[in-house]
PDB file of N, CA and C in Angstrom:
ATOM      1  N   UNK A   1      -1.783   0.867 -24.614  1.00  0.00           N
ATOM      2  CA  UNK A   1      -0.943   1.851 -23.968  1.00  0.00           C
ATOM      3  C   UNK A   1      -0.044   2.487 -25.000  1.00  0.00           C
ATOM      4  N   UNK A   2      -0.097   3.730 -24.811  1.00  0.00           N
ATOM      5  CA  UNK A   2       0.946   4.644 -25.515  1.00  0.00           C
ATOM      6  C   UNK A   2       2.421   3.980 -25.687  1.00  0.00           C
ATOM      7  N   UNK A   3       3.200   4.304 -26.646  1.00  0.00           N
ATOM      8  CA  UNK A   3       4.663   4.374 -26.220  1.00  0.00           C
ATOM      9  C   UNK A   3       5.510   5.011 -25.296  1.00  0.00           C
ATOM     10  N   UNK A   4       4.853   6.614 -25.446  1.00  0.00           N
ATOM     11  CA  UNK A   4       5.531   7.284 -24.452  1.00  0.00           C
ATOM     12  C   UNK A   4       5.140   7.264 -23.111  1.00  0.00           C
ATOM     13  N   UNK A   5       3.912   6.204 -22.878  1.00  0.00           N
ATOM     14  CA  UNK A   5       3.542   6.466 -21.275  1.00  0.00           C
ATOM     15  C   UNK A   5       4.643   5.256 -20.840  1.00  0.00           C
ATOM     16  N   UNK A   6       4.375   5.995 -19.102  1.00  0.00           N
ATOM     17  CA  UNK A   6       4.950   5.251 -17.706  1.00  0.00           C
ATOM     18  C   UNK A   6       4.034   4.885 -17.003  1.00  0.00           C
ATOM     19  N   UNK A   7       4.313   3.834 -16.064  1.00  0.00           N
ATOM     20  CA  UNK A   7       3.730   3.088 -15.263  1.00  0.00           C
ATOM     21  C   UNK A   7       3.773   3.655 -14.002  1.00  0.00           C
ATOM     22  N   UNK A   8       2.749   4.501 -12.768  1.00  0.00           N
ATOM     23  CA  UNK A   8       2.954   5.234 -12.125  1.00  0.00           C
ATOM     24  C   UNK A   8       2.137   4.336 -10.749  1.00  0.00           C
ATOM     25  N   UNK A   9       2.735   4.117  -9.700  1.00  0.00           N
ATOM     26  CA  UNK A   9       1.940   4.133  -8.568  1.00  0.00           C
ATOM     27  C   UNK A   9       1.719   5.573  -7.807  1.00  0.00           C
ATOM     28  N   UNK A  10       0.650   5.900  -7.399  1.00  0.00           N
ATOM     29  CA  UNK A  10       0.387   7.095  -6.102  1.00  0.00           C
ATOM     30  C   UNK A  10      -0.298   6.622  -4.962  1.00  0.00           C
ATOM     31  N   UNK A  11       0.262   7.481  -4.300  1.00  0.00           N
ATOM     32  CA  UNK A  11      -0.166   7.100  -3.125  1.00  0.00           C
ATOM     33  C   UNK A  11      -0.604   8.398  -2.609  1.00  0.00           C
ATOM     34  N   UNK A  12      -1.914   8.279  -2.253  1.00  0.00           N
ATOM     35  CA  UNK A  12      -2.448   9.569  -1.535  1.00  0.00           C
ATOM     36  C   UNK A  12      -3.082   9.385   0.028  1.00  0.00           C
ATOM     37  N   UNK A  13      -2.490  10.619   0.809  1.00  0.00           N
ATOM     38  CA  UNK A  13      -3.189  10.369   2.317  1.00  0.00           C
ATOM     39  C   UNK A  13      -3.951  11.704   1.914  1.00  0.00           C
ATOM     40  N   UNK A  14      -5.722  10.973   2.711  1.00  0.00           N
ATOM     41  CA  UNK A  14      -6.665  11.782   2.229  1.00  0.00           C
ATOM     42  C   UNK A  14      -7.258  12.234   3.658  1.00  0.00           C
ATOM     43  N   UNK A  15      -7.786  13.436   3.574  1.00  0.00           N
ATOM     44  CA  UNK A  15      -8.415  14.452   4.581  1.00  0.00           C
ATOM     45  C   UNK A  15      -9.774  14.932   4.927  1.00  0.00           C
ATOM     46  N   UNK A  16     -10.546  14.113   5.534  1.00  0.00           N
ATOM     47  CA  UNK A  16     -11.791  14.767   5.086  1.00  0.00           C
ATOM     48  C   UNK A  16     -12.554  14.962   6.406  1.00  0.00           C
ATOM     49  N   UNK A  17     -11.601  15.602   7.296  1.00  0.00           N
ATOM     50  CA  UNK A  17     -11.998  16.097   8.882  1.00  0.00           C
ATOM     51  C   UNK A  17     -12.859  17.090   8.688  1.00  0.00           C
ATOM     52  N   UNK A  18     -13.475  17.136   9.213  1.00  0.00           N
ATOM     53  CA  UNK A  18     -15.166  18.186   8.882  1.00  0.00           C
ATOM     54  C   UNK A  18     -15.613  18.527   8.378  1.00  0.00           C
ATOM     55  N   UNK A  19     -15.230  17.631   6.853  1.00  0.00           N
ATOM     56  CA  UNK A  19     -15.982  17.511   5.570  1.00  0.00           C
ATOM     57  C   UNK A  19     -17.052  16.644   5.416  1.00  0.00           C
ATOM     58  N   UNK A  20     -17.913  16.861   4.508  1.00  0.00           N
ATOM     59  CA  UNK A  20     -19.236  16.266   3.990  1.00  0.00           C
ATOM     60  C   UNK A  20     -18.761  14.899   3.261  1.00  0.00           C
ATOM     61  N   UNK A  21     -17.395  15.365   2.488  1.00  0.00           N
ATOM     62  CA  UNK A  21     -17.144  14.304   1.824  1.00  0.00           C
ATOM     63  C   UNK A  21     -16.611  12.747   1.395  1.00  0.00           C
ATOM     64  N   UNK A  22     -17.362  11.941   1.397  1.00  0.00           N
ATOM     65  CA  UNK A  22     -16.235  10.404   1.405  1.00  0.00           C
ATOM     66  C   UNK A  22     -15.145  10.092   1.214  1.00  0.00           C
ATOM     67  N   UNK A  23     -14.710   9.282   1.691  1.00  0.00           N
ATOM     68  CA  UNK A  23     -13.566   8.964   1.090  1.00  0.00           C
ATOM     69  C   UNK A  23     -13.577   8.244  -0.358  1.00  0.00           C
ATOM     70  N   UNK A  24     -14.959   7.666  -0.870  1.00  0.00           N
ATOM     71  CA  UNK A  24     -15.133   7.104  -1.932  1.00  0.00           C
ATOM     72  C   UNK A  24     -15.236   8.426  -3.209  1.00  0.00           C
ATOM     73  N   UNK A  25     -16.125   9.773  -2.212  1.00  0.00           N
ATOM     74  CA  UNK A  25     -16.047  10.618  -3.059  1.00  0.00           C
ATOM     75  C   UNK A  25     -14.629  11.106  -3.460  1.00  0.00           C
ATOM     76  N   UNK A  26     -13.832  11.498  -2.691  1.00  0.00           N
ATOM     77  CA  UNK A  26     -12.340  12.059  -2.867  1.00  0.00           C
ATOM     78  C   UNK A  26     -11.638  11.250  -3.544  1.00  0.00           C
ATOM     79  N   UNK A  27     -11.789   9.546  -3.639  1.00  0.00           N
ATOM     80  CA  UNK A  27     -10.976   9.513  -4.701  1.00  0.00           C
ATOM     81  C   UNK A  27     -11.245   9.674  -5.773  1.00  0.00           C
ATOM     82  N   UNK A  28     -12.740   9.708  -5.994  1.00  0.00           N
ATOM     83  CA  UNK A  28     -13.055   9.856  -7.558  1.00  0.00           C
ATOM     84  C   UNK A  28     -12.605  10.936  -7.909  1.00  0.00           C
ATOM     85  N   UNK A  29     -12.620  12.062  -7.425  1.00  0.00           N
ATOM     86  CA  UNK A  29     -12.053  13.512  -8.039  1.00  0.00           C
ATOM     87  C   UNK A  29     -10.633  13.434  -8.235  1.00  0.00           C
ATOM     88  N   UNK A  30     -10.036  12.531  -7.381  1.00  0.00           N
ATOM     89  CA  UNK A  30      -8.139  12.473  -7.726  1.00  0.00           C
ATOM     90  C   UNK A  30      -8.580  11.560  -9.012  1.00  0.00           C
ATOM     91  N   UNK A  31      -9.501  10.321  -9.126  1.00  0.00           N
ATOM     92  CA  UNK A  31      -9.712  10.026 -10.608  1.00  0.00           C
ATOM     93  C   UNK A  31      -9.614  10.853 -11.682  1.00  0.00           C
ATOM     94  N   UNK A  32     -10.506  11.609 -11.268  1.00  0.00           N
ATOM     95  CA  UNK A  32     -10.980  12.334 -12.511  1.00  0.00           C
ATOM     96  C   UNK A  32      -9.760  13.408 -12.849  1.00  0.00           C
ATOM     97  N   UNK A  33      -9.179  13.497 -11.760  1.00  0.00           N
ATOM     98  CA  UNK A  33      -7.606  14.618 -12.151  1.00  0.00           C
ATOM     99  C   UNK A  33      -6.504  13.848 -12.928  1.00  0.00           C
ATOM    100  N   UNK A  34      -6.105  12.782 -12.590  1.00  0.00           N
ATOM    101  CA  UNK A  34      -5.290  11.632 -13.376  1.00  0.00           C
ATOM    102  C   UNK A  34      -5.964  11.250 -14.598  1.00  0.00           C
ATOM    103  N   UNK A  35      -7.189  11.176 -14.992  1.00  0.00           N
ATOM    104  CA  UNK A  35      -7.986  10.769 -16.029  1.00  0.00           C
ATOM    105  C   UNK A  35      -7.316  12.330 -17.062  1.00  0.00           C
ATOM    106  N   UNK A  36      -7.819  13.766 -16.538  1.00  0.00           N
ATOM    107  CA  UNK A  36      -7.720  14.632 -17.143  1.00  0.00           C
ATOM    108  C   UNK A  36      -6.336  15.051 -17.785  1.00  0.00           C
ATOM    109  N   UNK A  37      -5.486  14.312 -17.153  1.00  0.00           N
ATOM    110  CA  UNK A  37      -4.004  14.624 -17.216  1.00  0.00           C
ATOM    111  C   UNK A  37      -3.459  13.549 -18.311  1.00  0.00           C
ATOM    112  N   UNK A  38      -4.675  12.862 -19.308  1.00  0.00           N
ATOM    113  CA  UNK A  38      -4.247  11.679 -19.998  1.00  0.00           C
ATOM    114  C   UNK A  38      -3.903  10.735 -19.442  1.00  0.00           C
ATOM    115  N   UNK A  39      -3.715  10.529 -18.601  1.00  0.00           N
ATOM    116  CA  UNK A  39      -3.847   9.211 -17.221  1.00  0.00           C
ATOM    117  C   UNK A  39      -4.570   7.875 -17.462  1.00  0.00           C
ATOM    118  N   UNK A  40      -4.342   6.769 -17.720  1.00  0.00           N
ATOM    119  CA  UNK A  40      -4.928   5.522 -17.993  1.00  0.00           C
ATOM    120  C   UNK A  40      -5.087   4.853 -16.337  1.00  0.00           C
ATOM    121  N   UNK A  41      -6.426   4.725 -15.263  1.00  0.00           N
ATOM    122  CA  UNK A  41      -6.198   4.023 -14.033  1.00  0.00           C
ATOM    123  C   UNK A  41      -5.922   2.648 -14.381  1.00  0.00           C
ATOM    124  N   UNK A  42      -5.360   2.056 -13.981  1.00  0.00           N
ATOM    125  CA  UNK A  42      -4.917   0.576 -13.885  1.00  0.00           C
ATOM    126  C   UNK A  42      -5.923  -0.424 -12.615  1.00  0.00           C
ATOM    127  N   UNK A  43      -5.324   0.410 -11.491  1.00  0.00           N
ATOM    128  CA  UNK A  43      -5.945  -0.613 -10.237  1.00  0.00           C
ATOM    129  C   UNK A  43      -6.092   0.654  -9.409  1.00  0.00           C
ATOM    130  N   UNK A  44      -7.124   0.844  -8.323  1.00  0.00           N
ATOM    131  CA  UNK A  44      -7.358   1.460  -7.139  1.00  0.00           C
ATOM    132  C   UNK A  44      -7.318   0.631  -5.993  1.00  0.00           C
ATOM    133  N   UNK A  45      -6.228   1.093  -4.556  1.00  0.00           N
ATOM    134  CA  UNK A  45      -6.457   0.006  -3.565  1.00  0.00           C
ATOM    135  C   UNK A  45      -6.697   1.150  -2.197  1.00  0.00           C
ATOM    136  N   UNK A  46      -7.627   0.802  -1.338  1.00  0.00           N
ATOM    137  CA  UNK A  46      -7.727   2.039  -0.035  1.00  0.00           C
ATOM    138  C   UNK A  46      -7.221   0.545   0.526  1.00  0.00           C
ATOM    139  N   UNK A  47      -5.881   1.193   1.269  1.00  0.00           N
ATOM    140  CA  UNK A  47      -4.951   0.849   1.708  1.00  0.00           C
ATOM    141  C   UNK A  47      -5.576   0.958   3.352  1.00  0.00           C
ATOM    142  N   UNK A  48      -6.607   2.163   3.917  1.00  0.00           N
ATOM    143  CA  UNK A  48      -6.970   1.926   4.994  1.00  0.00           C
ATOM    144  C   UNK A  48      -6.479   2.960   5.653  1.00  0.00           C
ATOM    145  N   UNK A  49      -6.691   3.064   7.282  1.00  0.00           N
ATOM    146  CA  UNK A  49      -6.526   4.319   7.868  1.00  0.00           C
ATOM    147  C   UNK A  49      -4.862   3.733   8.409  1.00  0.00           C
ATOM    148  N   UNK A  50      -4.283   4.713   8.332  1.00  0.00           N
ATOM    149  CA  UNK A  50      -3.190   4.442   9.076  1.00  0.00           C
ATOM    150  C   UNK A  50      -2.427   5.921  10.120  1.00  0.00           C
ATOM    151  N   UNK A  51      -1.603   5.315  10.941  1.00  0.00           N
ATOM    152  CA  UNK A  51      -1.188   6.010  12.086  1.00  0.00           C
ATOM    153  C   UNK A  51       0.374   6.456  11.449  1.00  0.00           C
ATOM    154  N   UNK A  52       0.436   8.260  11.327  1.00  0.00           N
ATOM    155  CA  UNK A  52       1.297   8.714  10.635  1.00  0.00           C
ATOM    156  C   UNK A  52       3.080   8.443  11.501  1.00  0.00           C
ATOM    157  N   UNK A  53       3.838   8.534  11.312  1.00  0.00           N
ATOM    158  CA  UNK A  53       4.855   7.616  11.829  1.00  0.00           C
ATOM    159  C   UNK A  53       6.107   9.243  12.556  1.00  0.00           C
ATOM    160  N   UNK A  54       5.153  10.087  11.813  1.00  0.00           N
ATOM    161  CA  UNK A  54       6.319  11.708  12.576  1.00  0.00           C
ATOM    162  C   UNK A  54       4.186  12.551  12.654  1.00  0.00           C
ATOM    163  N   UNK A  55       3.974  12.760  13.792  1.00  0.00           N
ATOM    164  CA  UNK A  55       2.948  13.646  14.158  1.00  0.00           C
ATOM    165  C   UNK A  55       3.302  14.926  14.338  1.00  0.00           C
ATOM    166  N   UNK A  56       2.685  15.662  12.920  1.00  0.00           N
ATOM    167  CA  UNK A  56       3.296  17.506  13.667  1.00  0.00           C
ATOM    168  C   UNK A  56       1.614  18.098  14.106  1.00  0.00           C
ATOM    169  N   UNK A  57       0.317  17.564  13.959  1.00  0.00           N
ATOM    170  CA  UNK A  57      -0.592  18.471  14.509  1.00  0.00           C
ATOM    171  C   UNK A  57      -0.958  17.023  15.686  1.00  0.00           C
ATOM    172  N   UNK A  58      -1.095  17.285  17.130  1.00  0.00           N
ATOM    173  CA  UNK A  58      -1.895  16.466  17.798  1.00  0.00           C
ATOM    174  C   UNK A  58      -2.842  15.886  17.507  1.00  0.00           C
ATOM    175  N   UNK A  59      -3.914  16.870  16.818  1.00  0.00           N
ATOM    176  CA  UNK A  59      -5.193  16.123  16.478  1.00  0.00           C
ATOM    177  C   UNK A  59      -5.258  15.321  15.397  1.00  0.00           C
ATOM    178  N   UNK A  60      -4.222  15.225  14.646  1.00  0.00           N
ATOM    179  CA  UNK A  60      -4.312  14.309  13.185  1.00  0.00           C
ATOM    180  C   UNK A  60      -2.910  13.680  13.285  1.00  0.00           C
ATOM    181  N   UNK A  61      -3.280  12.687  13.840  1.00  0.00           N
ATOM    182  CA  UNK A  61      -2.351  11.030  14.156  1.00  0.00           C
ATOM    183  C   UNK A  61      -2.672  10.331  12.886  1.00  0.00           C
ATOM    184  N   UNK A  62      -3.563  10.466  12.173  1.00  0.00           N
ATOM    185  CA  UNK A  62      -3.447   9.441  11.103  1.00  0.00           C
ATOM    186  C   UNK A  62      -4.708   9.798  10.306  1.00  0.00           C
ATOM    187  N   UNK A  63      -4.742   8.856   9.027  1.00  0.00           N
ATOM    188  CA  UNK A  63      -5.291   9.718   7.685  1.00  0.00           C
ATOM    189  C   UNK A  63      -5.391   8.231   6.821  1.00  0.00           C
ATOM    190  N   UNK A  64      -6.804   7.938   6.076  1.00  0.00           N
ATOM    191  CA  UNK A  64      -6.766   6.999   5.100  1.00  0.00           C
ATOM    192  C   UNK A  64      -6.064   7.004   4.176  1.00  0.00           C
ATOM    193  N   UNK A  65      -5.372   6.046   3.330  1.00  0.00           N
ATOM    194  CA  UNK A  65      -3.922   5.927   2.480  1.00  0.00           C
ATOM    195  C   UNK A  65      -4.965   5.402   1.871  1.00  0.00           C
ATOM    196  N   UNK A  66      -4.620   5.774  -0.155  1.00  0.00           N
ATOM    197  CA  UNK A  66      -5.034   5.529  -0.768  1.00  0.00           C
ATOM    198  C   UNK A  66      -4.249   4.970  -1.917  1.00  0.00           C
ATOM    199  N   UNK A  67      -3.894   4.209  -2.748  1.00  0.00           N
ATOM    200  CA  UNK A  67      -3.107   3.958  -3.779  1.00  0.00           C
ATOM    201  C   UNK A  67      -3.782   3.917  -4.889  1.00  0.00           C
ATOM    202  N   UNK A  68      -3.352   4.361  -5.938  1.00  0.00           N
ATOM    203  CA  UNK A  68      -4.011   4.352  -6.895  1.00  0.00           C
ATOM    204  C   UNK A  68      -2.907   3.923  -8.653  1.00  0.00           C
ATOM    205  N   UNK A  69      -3.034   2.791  -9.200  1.00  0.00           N
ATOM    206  CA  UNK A  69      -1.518   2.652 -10.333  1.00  0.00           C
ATOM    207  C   UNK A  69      -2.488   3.089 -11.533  1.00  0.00           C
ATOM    208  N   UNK A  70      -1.509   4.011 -12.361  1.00  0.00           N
ATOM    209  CA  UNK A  70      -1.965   4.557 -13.826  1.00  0.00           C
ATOM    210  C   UNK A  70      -0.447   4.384 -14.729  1.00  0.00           C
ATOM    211  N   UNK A  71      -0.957   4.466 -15.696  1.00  0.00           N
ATOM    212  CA  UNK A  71       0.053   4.879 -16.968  1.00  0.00           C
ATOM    213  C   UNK A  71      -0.327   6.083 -17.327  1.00  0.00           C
ATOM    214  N   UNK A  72       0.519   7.196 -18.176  1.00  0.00           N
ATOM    215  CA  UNK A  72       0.389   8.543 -18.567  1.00  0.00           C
ATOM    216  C   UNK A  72       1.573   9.185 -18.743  1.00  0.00           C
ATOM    217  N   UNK A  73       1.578  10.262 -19.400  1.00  0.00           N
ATOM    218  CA  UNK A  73       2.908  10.784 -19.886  1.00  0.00           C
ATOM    219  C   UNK A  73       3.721  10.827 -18.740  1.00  0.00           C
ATOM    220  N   UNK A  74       5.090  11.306 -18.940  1.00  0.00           N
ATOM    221  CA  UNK A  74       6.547  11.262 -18.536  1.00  0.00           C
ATOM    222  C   UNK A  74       6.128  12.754 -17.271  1.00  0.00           C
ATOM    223  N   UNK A  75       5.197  14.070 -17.772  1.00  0.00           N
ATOM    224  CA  UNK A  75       4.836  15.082 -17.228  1.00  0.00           C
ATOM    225  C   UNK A  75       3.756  14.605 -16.386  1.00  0.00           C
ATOM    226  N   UNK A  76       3.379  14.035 -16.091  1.00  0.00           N
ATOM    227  CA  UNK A  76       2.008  13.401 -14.963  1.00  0.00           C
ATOM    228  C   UNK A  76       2.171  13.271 -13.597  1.00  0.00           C
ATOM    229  N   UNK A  77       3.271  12.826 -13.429  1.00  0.00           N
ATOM    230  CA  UNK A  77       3.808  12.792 -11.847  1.00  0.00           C
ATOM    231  C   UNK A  77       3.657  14.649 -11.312  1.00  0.00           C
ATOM    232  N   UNK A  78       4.299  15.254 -11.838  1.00  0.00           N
ATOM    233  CA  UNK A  78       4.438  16.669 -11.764  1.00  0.00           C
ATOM    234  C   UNK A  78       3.264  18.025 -11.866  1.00  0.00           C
ATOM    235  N   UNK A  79       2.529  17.347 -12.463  1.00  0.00           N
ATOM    236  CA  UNK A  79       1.117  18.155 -12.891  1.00  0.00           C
ATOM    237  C   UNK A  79       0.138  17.420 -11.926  1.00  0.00           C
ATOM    238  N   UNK A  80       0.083  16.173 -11.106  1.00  0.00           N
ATOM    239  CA  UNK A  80      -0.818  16.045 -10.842  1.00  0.00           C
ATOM    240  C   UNK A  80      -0.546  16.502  -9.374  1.00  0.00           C
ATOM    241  N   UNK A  81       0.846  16.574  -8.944  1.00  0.00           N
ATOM    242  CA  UNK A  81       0.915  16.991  -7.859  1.00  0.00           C
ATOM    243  C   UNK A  81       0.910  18.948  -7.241  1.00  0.00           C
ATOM    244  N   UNK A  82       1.046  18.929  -8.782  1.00  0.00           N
ATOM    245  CA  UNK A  82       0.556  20.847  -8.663  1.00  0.00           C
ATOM    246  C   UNK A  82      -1.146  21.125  -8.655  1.00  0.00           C
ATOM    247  N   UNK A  83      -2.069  19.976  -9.748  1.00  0.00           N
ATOM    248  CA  UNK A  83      -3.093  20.158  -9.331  1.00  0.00           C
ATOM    249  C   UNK A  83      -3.826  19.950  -7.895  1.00  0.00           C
ATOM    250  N   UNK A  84      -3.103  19.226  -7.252  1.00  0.00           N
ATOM    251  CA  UNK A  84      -3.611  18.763  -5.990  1.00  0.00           C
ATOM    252  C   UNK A  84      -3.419  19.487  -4.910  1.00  0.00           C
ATOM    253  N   UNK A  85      -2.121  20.080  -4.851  1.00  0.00           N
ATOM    254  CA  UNK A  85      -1.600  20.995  -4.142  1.00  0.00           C
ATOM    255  C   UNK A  85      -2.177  21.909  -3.256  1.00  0.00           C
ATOM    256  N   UNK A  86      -3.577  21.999  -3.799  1.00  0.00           N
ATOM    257  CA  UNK A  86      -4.362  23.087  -3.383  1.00  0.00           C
ATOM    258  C   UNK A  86      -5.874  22.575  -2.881  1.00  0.00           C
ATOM    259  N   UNK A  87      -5.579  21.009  -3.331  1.00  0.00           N
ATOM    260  CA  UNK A  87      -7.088  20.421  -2.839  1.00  0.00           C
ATOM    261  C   UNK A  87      -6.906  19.995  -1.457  1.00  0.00           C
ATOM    262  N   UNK A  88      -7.384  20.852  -0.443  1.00  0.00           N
ATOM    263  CA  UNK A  88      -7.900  20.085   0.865  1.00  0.00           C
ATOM    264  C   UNK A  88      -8.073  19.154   1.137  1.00  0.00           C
ATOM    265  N   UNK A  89      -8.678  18.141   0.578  1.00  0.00           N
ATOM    266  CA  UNK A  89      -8.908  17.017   0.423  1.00  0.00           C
ATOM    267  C   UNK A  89      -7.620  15.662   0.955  1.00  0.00           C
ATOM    268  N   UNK A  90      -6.707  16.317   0.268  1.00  0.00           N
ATOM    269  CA  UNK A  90      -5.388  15.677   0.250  1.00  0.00           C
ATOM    270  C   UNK A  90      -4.722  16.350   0.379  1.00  0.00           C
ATOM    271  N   UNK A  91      -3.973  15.476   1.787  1.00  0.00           N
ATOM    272  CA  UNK A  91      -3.081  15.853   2.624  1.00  0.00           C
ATOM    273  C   UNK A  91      -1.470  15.452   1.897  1.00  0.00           C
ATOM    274  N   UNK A  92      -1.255  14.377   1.424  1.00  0.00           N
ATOM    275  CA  UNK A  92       0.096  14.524   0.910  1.00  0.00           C
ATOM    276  C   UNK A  92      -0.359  13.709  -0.564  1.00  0.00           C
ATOM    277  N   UNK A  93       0.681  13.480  -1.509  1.00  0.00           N
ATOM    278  CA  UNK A  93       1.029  13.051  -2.578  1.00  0.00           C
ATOM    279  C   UNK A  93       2.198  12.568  -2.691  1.00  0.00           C
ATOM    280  N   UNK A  94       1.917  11.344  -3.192  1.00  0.00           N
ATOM    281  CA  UNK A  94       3.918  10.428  -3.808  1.00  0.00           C
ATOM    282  C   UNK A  94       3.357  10.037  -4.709  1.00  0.00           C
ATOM    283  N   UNK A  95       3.996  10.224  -5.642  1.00  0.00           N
ATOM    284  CA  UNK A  95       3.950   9.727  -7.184  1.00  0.00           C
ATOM    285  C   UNK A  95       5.325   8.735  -7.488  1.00  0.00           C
ATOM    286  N   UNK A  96       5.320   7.430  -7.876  1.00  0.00           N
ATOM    287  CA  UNK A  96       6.512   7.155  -7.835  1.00  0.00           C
ATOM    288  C   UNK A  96       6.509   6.044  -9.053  1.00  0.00           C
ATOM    289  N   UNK A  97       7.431   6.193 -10.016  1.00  0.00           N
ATOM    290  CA  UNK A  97       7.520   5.360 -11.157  1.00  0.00           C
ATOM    291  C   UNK A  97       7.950   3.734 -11.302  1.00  0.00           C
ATOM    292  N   UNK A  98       7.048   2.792 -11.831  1.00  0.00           N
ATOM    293  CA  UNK A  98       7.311   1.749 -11.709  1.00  0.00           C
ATOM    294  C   UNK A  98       8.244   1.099 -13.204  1.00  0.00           C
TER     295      UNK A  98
END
């Protein structure tokens, strides 16, 4: 491990309502975005489906939680949540430093 990296848990709730795609597939692509961002993965855990705790659409009560711990620069939390921002796929992002 670098000097300048941090120890990062994320946690991603993932979306894949009338998609083709897995949930095994979707995390690999948040892999491969944390990988691209100089990102070292540590551990991956699917945390499982869970029931969201404030419901703003009726039809989506709940969403598989994904965790995922990396090391990577100090800028990683911030870039990975702008790359994602726009992926369908995933519904929210927490990045949070250990």
């Amino acid at each position: 491990m670098n000097q300048n990296n941090r120890n990062y848990r994320a946690t991603f709730i993932l979306d894949n309502r009338g998609k083709e795609d897995s949930i095994e597939q979707i995390i690999e692509d948040v892999k491969k975005e944390i990988a691209s961002l100089q990102g070292e993965i540590t551990a991956v855990e699917n945390v499982g489906k869970r029931d969201f705790a404030r419901v703003t659409d009726a039809k989506f009560t709940g969403a598989p939680y994904v965790q995922i711990f990396f090391s990577g620069p100090a800028t990683s939390p911030a870039q990975l949540k702008e790359r994602l921002r726009l992926n369908s796929n995933v519904y929210r992002t927490f990045v949070e430093s250990l």
